[in-house]
N, C-alpha and C. Protein backbone atom coordinates (compact mmCIF):
# COMPACT_ATOMS: atom_id res chain seq x y z
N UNK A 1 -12.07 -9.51 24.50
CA UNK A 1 -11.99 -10.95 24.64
C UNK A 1 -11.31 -11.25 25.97
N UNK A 2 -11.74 -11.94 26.59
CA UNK A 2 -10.99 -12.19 28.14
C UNK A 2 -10.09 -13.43 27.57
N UNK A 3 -9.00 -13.53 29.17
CA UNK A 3 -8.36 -14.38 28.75
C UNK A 3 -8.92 -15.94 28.32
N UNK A 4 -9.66 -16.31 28.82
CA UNK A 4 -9.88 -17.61 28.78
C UNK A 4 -10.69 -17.64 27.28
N UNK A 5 -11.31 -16.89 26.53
CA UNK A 5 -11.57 -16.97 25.43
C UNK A 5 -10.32 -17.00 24.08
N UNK A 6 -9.39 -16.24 25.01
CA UNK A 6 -8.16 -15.53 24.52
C UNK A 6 -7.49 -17.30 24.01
N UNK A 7 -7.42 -18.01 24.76
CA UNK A 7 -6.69 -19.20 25.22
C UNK A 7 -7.52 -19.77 24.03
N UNK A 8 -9.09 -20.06 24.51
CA UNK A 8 -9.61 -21.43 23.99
C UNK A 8 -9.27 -21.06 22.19
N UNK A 9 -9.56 -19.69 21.81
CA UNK A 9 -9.72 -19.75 20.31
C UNK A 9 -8.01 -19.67 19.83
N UNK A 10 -7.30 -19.63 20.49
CA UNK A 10 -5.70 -19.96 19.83
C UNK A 10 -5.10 -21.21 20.31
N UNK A 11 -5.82 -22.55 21.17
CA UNK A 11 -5.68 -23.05 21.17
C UNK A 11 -5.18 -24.24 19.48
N UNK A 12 -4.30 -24.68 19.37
CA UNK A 12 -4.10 -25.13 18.27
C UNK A 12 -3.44 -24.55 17.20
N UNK A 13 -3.60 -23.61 17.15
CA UNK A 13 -2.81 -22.72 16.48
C UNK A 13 -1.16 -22.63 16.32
N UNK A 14 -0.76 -22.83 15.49
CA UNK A 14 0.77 -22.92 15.08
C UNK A 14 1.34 -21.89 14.92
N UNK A 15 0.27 -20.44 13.97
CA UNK A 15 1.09 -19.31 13.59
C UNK A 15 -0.39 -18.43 14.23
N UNK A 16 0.48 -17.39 14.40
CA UNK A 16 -0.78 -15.93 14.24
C UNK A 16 -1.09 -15.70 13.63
N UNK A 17 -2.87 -15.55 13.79
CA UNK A 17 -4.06 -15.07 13.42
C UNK A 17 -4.69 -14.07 13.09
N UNK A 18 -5.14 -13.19 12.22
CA UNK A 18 -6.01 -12.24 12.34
C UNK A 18 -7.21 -12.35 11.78
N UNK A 19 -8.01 -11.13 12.17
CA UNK A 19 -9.63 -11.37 11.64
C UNK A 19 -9.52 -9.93 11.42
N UNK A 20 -10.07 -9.34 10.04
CA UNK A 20 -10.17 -7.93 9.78
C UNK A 20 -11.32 -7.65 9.24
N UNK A 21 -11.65 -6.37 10.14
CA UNK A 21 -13.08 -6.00 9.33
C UNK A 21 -13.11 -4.89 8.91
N UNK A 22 -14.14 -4.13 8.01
CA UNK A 22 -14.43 -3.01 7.90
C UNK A 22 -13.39 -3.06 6.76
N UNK A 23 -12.85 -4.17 5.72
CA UNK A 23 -11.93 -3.78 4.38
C UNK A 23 -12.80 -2.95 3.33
N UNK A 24 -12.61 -2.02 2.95
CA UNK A 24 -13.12 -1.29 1.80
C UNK A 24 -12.92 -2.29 0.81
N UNK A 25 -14.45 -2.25 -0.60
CA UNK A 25 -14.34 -2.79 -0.95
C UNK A 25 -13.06 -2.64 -2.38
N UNK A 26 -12.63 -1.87 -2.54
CA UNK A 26 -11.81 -1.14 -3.57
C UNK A 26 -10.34 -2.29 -2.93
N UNK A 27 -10.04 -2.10 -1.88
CA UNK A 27 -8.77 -2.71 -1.28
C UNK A 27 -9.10 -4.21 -1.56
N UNK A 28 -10.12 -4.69 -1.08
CA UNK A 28 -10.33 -6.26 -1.22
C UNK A 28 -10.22 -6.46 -2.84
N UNK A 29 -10.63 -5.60 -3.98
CA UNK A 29 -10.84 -6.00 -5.43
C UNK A 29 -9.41 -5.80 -5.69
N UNK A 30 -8.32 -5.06 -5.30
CA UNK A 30 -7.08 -5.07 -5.72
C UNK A 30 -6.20 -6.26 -5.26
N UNK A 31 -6.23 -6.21 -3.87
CA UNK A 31 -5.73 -7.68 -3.51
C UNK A 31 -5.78 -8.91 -3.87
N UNK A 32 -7.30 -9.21 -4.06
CA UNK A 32 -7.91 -10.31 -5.13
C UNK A 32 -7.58 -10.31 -6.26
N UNK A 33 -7.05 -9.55 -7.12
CA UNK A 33 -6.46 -9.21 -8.28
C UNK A 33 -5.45 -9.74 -8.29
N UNK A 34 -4.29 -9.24 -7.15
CA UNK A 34 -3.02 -8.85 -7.61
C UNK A 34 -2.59 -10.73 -6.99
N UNK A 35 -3.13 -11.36 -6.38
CA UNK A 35 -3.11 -12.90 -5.96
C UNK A 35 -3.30 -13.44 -7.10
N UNK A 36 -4.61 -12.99 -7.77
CA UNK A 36 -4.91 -13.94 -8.79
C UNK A 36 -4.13 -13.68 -10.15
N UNK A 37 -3.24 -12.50 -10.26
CA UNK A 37 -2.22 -12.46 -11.46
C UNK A 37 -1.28 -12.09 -11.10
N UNK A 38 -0.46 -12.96 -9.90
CA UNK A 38 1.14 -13.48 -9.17
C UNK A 38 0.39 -14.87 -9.01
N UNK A 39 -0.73 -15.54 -9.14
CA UNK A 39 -0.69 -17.10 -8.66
C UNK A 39 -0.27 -17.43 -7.19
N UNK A 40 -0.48 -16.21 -6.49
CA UNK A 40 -0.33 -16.47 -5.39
C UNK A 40 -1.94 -16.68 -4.63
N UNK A 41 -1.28 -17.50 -2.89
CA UNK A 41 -3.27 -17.29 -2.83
C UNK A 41 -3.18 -16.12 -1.82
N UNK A 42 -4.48 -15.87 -2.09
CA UNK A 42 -4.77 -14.37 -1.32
C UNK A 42 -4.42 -14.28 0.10
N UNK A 43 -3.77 -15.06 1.18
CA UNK A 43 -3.27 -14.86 2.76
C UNK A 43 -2.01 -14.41 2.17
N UNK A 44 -1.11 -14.93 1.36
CA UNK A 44 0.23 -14.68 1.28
C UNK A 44 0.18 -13.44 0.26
N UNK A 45 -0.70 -13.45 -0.56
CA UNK A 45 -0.70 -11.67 -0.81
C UNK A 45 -0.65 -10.64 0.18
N UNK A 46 -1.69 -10.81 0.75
CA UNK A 46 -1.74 -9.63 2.11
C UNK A 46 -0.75 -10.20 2.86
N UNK A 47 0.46 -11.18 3.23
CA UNK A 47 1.34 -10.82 3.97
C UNK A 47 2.41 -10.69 3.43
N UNK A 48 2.64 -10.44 2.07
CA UNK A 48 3.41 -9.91 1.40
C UNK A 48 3.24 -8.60 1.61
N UNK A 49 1.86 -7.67 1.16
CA UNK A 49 1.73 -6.56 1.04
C UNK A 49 1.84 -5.74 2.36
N UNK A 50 1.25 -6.85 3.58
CA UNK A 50 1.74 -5.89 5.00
C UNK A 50 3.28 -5.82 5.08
N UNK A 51 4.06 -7.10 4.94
CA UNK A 51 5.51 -6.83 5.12
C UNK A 51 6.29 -5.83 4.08
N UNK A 52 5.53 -5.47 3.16
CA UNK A 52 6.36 -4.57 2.29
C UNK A 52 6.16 -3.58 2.89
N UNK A 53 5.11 -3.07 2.89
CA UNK A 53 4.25 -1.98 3.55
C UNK A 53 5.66 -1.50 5.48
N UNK A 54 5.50 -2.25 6.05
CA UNK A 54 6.23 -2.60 7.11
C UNK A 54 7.81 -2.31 7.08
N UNK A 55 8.51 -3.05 6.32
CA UNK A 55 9.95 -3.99 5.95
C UNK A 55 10.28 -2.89 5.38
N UNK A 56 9.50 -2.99 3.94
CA UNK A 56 10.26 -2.31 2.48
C UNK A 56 10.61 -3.46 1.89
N UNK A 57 10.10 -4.64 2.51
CA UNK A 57 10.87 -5.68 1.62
C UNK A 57 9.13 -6.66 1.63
N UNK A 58 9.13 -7.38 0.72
CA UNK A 58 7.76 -8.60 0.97
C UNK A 58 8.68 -10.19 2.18
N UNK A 59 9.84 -9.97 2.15
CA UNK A 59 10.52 -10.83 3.35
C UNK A 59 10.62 -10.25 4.77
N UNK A 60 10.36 -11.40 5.47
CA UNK A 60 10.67 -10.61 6.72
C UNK A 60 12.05 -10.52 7.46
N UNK A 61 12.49 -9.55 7.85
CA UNK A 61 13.47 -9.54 8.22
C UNK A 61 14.38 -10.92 9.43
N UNK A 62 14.98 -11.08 9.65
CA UNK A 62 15.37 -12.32 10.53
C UNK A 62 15.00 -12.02 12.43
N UNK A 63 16.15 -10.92 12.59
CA UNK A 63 16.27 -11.03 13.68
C UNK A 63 16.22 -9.13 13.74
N UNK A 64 16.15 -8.46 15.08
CA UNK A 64 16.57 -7.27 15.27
C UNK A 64 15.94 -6.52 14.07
N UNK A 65 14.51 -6.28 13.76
CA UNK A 65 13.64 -5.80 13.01
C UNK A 65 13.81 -4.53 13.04
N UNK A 66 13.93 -3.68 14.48
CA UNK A 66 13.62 -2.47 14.71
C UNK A 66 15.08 -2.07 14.24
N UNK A 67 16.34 -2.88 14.40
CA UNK A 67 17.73 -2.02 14.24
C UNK A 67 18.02 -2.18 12.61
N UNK A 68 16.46 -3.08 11.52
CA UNK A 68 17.07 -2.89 10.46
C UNK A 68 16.56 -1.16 9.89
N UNK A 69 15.72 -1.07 10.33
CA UNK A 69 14.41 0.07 10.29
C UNK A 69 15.10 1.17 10.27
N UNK A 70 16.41 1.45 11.46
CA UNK A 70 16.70 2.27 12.43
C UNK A 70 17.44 3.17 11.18
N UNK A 71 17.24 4.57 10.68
CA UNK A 71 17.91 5.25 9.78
C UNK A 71 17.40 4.78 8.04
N UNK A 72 16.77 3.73 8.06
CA UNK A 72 16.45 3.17 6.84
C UNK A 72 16.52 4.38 5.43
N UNK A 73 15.57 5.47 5.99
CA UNK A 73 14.74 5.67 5.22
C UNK A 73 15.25 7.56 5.52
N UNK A 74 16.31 7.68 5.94
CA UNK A 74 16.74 9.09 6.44
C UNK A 74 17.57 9.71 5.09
N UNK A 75 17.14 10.79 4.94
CA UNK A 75 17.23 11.64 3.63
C UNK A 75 18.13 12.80 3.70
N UNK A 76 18.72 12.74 5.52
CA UNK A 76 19.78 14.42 5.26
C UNK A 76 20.19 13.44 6.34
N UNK A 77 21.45 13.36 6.06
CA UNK A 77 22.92 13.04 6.54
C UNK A 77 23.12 14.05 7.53
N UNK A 78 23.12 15.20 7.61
CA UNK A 78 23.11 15.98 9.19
C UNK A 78 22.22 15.37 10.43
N UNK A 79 21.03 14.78 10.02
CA UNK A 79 20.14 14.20 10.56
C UNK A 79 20.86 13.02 11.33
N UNK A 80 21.30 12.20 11.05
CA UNK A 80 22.01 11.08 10.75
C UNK A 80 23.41 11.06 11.82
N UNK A 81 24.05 12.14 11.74
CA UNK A 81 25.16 12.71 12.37
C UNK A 81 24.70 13.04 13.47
N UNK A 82 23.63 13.66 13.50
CA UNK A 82 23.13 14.04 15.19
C UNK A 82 22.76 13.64 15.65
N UNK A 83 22.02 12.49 15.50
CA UNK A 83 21.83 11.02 16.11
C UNK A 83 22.92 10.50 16.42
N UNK A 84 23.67 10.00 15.64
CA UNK A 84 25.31 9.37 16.30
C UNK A 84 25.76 10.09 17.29
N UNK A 85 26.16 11.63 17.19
CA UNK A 85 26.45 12.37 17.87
C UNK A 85 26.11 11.76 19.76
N UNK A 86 24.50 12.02 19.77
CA UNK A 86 24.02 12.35 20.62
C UNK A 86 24.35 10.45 21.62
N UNK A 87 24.75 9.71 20.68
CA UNK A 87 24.76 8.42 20.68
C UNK A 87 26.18 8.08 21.65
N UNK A 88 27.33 9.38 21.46
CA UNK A 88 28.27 9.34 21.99
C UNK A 88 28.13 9.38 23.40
N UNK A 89 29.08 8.76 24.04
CA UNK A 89 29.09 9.09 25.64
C UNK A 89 30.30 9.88 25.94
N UNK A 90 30.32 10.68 26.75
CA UNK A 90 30.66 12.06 26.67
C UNK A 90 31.68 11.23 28.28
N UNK A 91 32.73 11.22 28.39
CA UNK A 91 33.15 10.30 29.53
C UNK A 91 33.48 11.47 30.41
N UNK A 92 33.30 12.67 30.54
CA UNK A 92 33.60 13.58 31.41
C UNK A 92 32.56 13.28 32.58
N UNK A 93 31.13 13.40 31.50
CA UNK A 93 30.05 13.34 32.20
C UNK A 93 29.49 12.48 33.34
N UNK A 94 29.97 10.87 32.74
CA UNK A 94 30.26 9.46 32.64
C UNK A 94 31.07 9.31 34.11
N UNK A 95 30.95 10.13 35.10
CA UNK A 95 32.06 9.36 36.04
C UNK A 95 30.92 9.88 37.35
């Protein structure tokens, strides 16, 4: 899409857009499902299900997304430590 197409079709637009193709049909019959028994309508299903998918949460985070992420999901505490570690500044080095 060049820019000027880029422009004319988000012209008006308040929030971001997508267009998806190629959904299997198995994914579309679950989604449609799971909207129609939460009473939700089917856009806010799928952006529930991307932000969970994403987050870990169906909310989106506020601010600083990537620093909630950061260690989230880390399973050995040595891991964890050597990251901090490496996080230190070493002030010998530092001059």
């Amino acid at each position: 899409m060049t820019l000027n197409a880029y422009i004319a079709y988000t012209v008006g637009m308040s929030k971001i857009q997508y267009t998806l193709r190629g959904v299997p049909p198995q994914l579309d019959r679950v989604l449609k499902k799971r909207a129609k028994q939460s009473g939700k309508s089917f856009n806010k299903m799928v952006i529930e299900t991307l932000n969970l998918q994403a987050f870990g949460s169906s909310k989106v985070p506020e601010a600083n997304v990537f620093n909630e992420l950061f260690g989230a999901n880390t399973l050995d505490k040595d891991f964890d430590d050597a990251i901090k570690d490496q996080s230190r500044i070493d002030e010998k080095l530092w001059q």
